[in-house]
PDB file of N, CA and C in Angstrom:
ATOM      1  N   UNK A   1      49.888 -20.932   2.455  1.00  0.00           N
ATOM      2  CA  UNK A   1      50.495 -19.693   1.991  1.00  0.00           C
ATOM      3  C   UNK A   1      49.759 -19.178   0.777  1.00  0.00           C
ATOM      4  N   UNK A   2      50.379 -17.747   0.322  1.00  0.00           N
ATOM      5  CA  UNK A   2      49.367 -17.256  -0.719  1.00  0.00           C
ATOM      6  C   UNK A   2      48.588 -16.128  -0.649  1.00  0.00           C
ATOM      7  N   UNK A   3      47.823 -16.684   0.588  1.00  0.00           N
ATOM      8  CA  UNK A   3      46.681 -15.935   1.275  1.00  0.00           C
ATOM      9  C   UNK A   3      45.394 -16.109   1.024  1.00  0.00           C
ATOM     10  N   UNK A   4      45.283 -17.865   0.421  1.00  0.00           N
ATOM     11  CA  UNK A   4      43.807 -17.699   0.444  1.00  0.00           C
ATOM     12  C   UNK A   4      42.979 -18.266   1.430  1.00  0.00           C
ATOM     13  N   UNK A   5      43.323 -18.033   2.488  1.00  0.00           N
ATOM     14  CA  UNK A   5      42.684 -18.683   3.473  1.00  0.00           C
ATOM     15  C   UNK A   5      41.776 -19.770   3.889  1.00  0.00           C
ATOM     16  N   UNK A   6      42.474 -21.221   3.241  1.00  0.00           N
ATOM     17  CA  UNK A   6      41.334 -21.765   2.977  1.00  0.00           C
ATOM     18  C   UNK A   6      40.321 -22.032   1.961  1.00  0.00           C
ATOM     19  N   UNK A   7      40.512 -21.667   0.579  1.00  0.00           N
ATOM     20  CA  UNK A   7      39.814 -21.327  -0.264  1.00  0.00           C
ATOM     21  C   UNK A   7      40.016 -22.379  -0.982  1.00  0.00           C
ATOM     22  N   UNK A   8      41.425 -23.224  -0.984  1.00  0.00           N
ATOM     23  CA  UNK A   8      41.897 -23.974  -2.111  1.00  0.00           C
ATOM     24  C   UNK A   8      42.398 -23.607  -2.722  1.00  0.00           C
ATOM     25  N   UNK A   9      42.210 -21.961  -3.366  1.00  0.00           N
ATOM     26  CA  UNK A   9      42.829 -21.475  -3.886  1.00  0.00           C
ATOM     27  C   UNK A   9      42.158 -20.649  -5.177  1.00  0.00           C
ATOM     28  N   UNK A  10      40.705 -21.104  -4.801  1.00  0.00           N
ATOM     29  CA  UNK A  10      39.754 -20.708  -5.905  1.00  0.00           C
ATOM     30  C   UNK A  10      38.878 -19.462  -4.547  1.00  0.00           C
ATOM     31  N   UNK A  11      38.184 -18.918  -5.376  1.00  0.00           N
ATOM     32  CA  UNK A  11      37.490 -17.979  -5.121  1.00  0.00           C
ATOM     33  C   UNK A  11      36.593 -17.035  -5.650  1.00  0.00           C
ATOM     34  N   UNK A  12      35.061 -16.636  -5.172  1.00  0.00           N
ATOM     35  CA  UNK A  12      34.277 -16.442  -5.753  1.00  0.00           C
ATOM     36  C   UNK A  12      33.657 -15.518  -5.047  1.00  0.00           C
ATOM     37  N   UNK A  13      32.744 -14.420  -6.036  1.00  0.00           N
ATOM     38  CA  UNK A  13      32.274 -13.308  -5.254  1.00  0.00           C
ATOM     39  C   UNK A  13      30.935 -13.643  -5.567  1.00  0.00           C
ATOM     40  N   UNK A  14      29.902 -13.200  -4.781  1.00  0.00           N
ATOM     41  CA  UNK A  14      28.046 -13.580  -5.028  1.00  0.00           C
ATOM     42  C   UNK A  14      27.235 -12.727  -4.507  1.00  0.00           C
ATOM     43  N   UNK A  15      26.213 -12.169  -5.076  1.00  0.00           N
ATOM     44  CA  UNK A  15      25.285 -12.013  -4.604  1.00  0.00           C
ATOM     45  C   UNK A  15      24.131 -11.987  -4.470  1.00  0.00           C
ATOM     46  N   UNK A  16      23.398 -11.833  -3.285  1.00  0.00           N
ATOM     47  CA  UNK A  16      21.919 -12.835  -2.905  1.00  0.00           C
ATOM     48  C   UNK A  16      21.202 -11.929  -2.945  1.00  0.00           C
ATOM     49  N   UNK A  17      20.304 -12.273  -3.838  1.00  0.00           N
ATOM     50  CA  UNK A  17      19.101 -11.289  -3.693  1.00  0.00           C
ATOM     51  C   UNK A  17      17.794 -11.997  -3.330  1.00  0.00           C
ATOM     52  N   UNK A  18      17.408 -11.321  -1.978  1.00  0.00           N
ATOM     53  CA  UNK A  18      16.194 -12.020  -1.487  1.00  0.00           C
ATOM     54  C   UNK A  18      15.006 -12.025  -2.405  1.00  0.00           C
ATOM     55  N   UNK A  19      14.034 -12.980  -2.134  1.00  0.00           N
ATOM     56  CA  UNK A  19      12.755 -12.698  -3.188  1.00  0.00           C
ATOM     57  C   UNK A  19      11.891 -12.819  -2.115  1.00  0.00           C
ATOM     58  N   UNK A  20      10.922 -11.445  -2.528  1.00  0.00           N
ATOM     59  CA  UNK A  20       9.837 -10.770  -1.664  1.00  0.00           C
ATOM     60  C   UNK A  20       8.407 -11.189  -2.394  1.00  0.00           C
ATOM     61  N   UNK A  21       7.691 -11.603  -2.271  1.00  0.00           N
ATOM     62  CA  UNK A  21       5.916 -11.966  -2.707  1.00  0.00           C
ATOM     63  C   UNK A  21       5.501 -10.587  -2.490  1.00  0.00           C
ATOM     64  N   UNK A  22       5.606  -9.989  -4.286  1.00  0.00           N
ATOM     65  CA  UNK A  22       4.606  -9.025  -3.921  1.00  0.00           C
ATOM     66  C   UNK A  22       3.348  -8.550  -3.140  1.00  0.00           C
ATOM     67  N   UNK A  23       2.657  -7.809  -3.350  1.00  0.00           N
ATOM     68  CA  UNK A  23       1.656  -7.298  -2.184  1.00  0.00           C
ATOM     69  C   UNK A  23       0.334  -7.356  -3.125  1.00  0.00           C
ATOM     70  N   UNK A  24      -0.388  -7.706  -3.412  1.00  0.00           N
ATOM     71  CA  UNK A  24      -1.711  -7.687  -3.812  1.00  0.00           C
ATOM     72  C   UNK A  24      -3.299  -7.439  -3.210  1.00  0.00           C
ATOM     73  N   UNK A  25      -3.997  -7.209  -4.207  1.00  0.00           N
ATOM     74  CA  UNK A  25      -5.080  -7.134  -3.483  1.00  0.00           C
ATOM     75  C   UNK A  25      -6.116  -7.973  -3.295  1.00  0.00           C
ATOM     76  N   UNK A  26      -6.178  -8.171  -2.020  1.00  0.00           N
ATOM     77  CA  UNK A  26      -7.518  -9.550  -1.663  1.00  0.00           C
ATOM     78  C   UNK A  26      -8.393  -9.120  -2.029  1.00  0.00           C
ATOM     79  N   UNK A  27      -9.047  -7.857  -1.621  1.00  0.00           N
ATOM     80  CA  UNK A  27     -10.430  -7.091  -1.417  1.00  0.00           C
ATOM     81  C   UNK A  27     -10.125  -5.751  -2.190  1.00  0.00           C
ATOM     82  N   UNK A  28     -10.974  -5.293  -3.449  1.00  0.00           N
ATOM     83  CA  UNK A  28     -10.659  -4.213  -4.067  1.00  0.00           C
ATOM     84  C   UNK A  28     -11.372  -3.528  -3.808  1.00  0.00           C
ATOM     85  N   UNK A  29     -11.699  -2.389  -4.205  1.00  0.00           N
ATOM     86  CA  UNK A  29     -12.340  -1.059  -4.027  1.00  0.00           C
ATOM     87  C   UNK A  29     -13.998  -1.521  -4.991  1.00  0.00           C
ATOM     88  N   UNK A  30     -15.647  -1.439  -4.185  1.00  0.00           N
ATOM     89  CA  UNK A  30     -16.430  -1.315  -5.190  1.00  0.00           C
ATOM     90  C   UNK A  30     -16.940   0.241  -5.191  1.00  0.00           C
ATOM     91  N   UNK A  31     -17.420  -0.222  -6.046  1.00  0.00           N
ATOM     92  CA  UNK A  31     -18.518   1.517  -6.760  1.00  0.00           C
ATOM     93  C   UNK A  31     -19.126   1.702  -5.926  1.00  0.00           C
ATOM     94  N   UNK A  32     -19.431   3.248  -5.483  1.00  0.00           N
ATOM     95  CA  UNK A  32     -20.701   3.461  -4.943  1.00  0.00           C
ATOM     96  C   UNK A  32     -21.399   4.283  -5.252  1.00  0.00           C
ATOM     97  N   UNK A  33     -22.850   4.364  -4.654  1.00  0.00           N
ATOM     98  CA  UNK A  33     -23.888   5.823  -4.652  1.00  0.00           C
ATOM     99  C   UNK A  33     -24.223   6.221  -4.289  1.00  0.00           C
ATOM    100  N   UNK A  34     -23.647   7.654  -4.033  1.00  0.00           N
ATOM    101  CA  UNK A  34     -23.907   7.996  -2.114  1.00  0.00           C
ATOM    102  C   UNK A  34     -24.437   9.561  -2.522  1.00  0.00           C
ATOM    103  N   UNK A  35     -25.457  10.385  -1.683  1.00  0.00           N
ATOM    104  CA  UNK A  35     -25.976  11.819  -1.854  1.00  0.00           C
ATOM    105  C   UNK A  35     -24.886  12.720  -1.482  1.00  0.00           C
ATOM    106  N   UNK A  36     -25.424  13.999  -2.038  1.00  0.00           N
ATOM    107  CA  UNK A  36     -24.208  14.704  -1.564  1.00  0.00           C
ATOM    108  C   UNK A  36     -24.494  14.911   0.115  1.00  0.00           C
ATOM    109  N   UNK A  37     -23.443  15.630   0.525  1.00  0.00           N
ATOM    110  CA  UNK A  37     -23.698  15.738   2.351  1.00  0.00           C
ATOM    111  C   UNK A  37     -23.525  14.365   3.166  1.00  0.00           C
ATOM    112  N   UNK A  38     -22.923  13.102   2.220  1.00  0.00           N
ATOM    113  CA  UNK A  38     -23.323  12.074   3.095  1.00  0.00           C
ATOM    114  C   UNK A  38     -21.305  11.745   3.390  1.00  0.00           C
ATOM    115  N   UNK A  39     -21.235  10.315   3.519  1.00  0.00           N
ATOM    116  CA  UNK A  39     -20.032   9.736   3.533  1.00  0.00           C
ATOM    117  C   UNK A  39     -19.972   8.999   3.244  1.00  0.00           C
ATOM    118  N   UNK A  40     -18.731   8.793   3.110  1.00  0.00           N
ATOM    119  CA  UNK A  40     -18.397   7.256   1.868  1.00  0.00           C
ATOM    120  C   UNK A  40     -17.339   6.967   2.260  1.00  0.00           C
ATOM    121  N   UNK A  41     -17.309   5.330   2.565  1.00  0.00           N
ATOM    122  CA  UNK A  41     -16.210   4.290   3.102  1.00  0.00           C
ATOM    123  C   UNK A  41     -15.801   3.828   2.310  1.00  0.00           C
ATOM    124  N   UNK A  42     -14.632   4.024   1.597  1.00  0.00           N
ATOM    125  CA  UNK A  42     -13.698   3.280   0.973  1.00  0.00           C
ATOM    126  C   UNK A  42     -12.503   2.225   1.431  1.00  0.00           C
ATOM    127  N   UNK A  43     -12.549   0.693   1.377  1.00  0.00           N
ATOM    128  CA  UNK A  43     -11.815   0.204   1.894  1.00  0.00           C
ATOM    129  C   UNK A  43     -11.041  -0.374   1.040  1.00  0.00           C
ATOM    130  N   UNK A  44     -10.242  -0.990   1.596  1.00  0.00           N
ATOM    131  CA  UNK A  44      -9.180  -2.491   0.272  1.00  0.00           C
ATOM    132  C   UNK A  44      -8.362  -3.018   1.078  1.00  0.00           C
ATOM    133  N   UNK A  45      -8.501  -4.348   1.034  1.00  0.00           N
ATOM    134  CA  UNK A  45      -7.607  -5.530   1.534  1.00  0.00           C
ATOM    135  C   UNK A  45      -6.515  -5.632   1.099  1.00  0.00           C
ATOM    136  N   UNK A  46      -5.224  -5.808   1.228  1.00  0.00           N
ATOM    137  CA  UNK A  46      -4.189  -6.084   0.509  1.00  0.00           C
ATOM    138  C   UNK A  46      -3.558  -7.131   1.603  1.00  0.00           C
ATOM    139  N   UNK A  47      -2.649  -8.136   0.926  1.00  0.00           N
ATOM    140  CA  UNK A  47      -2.229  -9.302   0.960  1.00  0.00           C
ATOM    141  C   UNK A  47      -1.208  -9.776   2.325  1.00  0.00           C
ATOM    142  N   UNK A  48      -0.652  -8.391   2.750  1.00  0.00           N
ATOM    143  CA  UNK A  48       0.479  -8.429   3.927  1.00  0.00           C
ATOM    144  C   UNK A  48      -0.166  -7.288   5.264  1.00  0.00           C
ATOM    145  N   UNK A  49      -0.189  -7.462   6.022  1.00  0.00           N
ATOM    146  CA  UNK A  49      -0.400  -6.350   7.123  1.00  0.00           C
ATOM    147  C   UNK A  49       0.752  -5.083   6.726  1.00  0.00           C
ATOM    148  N   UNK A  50       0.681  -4.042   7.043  1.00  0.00           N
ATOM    149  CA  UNK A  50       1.508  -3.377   7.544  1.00  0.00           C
ATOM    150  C   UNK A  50       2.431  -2.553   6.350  1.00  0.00           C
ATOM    151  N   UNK A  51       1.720  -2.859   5.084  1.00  0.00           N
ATOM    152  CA  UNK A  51       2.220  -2.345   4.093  1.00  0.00           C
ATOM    153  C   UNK A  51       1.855  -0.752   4.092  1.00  0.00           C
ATOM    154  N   UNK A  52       2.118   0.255   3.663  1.00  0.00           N
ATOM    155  CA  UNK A  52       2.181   1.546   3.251  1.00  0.00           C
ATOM    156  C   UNK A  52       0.893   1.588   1.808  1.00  0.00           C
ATOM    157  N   UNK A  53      -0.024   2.013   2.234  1.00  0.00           N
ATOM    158  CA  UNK A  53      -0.945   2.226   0.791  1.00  0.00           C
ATOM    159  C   UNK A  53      -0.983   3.857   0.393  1.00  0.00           C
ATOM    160  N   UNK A  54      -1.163   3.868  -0.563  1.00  0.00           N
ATOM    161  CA  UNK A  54      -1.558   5.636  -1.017  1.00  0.00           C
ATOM    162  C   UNK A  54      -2.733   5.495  -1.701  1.00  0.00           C
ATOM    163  N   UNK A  55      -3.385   6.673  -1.003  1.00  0.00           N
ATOM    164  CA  UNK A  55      -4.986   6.776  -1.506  1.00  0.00           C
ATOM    165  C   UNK A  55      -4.650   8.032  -2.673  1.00  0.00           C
ATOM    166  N   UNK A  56      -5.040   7.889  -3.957  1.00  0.00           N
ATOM    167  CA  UNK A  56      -4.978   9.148  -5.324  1.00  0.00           C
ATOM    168  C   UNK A  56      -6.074   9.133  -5.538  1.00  0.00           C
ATOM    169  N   UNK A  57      -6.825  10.496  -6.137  1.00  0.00           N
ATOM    170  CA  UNK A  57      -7.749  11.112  -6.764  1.00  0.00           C
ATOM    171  C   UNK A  57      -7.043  11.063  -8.170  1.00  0.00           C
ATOM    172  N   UNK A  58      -6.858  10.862  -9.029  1.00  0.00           N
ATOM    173  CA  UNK A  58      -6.488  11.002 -10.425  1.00  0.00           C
ATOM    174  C   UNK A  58      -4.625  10.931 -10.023  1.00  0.00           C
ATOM    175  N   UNK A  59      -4.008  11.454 -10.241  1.00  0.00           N
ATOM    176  CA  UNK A  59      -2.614  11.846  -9.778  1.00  0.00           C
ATOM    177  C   UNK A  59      -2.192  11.944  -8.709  1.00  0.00           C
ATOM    178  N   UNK A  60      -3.331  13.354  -7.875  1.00  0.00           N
ATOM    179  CA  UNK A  60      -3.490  13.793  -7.053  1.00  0.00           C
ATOM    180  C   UNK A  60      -3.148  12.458  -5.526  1.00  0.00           C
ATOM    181  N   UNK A  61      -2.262  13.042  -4.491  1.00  0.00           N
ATOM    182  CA  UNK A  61      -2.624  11.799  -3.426  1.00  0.00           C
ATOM    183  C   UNK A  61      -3.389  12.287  -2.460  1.00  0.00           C
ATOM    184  N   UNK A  62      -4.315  11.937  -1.854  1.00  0.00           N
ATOM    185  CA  UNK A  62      -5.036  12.123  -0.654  1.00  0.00           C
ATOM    186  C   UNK A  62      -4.183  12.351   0.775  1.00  0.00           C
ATOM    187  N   UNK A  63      -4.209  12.929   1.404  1.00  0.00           N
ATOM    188  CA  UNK A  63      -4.072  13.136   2.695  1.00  0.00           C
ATOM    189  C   UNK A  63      -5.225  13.223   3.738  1.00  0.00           C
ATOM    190  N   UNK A  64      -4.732  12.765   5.162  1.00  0.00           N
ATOM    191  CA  UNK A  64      -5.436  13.383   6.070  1.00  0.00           C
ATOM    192  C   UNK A  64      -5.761  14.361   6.415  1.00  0.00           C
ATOM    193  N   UNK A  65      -7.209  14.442   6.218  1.00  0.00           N
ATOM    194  CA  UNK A  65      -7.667  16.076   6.624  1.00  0.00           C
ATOM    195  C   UNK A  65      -8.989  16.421   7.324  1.00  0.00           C
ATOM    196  N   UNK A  66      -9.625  17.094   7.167  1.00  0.00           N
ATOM    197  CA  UNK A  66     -11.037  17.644   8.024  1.00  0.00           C
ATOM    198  C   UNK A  66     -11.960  16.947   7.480  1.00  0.00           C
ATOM    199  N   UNK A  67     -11.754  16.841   5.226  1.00  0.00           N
ATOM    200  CA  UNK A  67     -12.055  16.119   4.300  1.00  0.00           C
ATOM    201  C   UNK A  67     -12.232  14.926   4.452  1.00  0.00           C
ATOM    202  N   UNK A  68     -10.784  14.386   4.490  1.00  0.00           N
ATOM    203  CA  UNK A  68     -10.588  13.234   4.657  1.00  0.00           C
ATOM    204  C   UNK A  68     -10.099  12.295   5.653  1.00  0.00           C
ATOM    205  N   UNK A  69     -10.437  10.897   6.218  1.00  0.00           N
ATOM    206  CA  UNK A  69      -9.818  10.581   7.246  1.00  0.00           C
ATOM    207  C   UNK A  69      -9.084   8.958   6.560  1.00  0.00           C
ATOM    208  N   UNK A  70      -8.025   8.603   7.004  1.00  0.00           N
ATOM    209  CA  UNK A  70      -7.377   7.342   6.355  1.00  0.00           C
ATOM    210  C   UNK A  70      -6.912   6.534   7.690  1.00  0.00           C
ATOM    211  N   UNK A  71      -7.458   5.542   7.427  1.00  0.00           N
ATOM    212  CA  UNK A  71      -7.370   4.417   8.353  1.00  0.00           C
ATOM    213  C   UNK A  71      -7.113   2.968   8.056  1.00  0.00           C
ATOM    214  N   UNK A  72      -5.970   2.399   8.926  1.00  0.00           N
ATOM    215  CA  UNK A  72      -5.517   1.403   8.498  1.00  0.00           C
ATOM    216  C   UNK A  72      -5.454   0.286   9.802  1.00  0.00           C
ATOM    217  N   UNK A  73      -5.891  -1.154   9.644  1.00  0.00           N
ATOM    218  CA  UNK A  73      -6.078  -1.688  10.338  1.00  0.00           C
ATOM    219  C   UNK A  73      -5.902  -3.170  10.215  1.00  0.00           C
ATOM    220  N   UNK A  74      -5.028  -4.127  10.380  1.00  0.00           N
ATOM    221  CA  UNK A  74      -4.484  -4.876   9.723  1.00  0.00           C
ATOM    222  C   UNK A  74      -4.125  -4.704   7.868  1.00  0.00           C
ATOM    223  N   UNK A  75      -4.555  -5.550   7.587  1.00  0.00           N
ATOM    224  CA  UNK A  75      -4.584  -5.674   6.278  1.00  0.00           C
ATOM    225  C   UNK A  75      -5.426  -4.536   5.092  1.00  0.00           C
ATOM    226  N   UNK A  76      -6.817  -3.827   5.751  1.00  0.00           N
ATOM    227  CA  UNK A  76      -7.552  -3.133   6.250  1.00  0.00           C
ATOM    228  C   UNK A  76      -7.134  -1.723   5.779  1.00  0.00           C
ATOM    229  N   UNK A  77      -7.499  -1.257   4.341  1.00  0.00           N
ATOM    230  CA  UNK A  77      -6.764   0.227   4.747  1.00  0.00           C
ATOM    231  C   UNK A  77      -8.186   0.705   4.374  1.00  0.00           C
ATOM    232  N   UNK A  78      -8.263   1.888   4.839  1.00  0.00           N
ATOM    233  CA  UNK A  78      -9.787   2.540   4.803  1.00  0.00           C
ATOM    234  C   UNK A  78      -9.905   4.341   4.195  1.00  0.00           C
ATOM    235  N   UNK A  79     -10.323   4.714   3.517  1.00  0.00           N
ATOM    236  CA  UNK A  79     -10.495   5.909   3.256  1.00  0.00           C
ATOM    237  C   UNK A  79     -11.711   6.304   3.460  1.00  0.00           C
ATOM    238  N   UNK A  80     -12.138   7.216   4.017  1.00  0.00           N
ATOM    239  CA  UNK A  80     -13.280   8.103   4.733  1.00  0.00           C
ATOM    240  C   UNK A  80     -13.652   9.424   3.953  1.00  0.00           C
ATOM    241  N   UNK A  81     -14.522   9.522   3.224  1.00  0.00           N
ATOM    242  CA  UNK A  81     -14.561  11.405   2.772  1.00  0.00           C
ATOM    243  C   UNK A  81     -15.737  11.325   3.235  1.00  0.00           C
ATOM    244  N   UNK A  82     -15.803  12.804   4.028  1.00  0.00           N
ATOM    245  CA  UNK A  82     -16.856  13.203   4.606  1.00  0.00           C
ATOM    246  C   UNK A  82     -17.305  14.400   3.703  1.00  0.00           C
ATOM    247  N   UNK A  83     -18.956  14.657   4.244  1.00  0.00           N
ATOM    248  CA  UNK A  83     -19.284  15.897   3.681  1.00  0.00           C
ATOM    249  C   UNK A  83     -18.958  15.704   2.303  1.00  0.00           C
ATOM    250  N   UNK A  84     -19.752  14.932   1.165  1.00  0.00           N
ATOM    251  CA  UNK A  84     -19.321  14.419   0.067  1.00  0.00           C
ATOM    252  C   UNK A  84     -20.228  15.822  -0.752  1.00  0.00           C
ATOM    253  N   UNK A  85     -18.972  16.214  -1.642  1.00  0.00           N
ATOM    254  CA  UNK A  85     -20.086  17.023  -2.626  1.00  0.00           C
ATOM    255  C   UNK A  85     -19.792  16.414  -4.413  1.00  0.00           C
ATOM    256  N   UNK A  86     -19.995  16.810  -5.580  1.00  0.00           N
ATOM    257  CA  UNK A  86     -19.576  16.204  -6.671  1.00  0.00           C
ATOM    258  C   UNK A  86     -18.117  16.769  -7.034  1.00  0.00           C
ATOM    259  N   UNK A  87     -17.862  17.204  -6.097  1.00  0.00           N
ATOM    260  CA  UNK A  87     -16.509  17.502  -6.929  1.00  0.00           C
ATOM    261  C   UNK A  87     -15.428  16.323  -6.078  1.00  0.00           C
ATOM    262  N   UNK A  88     -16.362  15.589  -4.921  1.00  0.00           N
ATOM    263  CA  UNK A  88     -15.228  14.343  -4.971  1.00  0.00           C
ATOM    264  C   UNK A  88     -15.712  13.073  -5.478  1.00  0.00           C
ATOM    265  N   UNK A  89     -16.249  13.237  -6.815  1.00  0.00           N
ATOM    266  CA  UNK A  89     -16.412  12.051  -7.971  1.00  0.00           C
ATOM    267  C   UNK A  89     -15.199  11.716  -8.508  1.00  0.00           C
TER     268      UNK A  89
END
């Protein structure tokens, strides 16, 4: 009786918070030196498949475009600018 169903009579509220291993990077981004008119492969490894990366120019985020192409492939994320002139330094 009571209503604690079993409890003894004690009772307790909790909660679980899972722990996630951040995402890091295996393989970082190197420098390059490329002419204008050419292309440039930008890649980076990160630690889990299937994660969400964002490619930024300063603030700015990159999208897919005519510009640019973004590709991801396991672990593998890849940024592509084509038709390179100096204003994508």
């Amino acid at each position: 009786s009571g209503g604690d169903a079993g409890l003894g009579g004690c009772s307790s509220v909790g909660v679980l918070f899972p722990t996630v291993a951040p995402v890091t990077f295996v393989k970082a981004l190197n420098s390059l030196e490329l002419q204008e008119g050419g292309t440039a492969h930008l890649s980076c490894e990160v630690s889990k498949p299937d994660v969400p990366v964002e490619w930024k120019k300063g603030t700015s985020v990159i999208c897919s475009s005519q510009k640019c192409s973004i590709k991801q492939e396991g672990n593998v994320h890849t940024l592509i600018i084509h038709d390179l002139n100096r204003a994508d330094s």
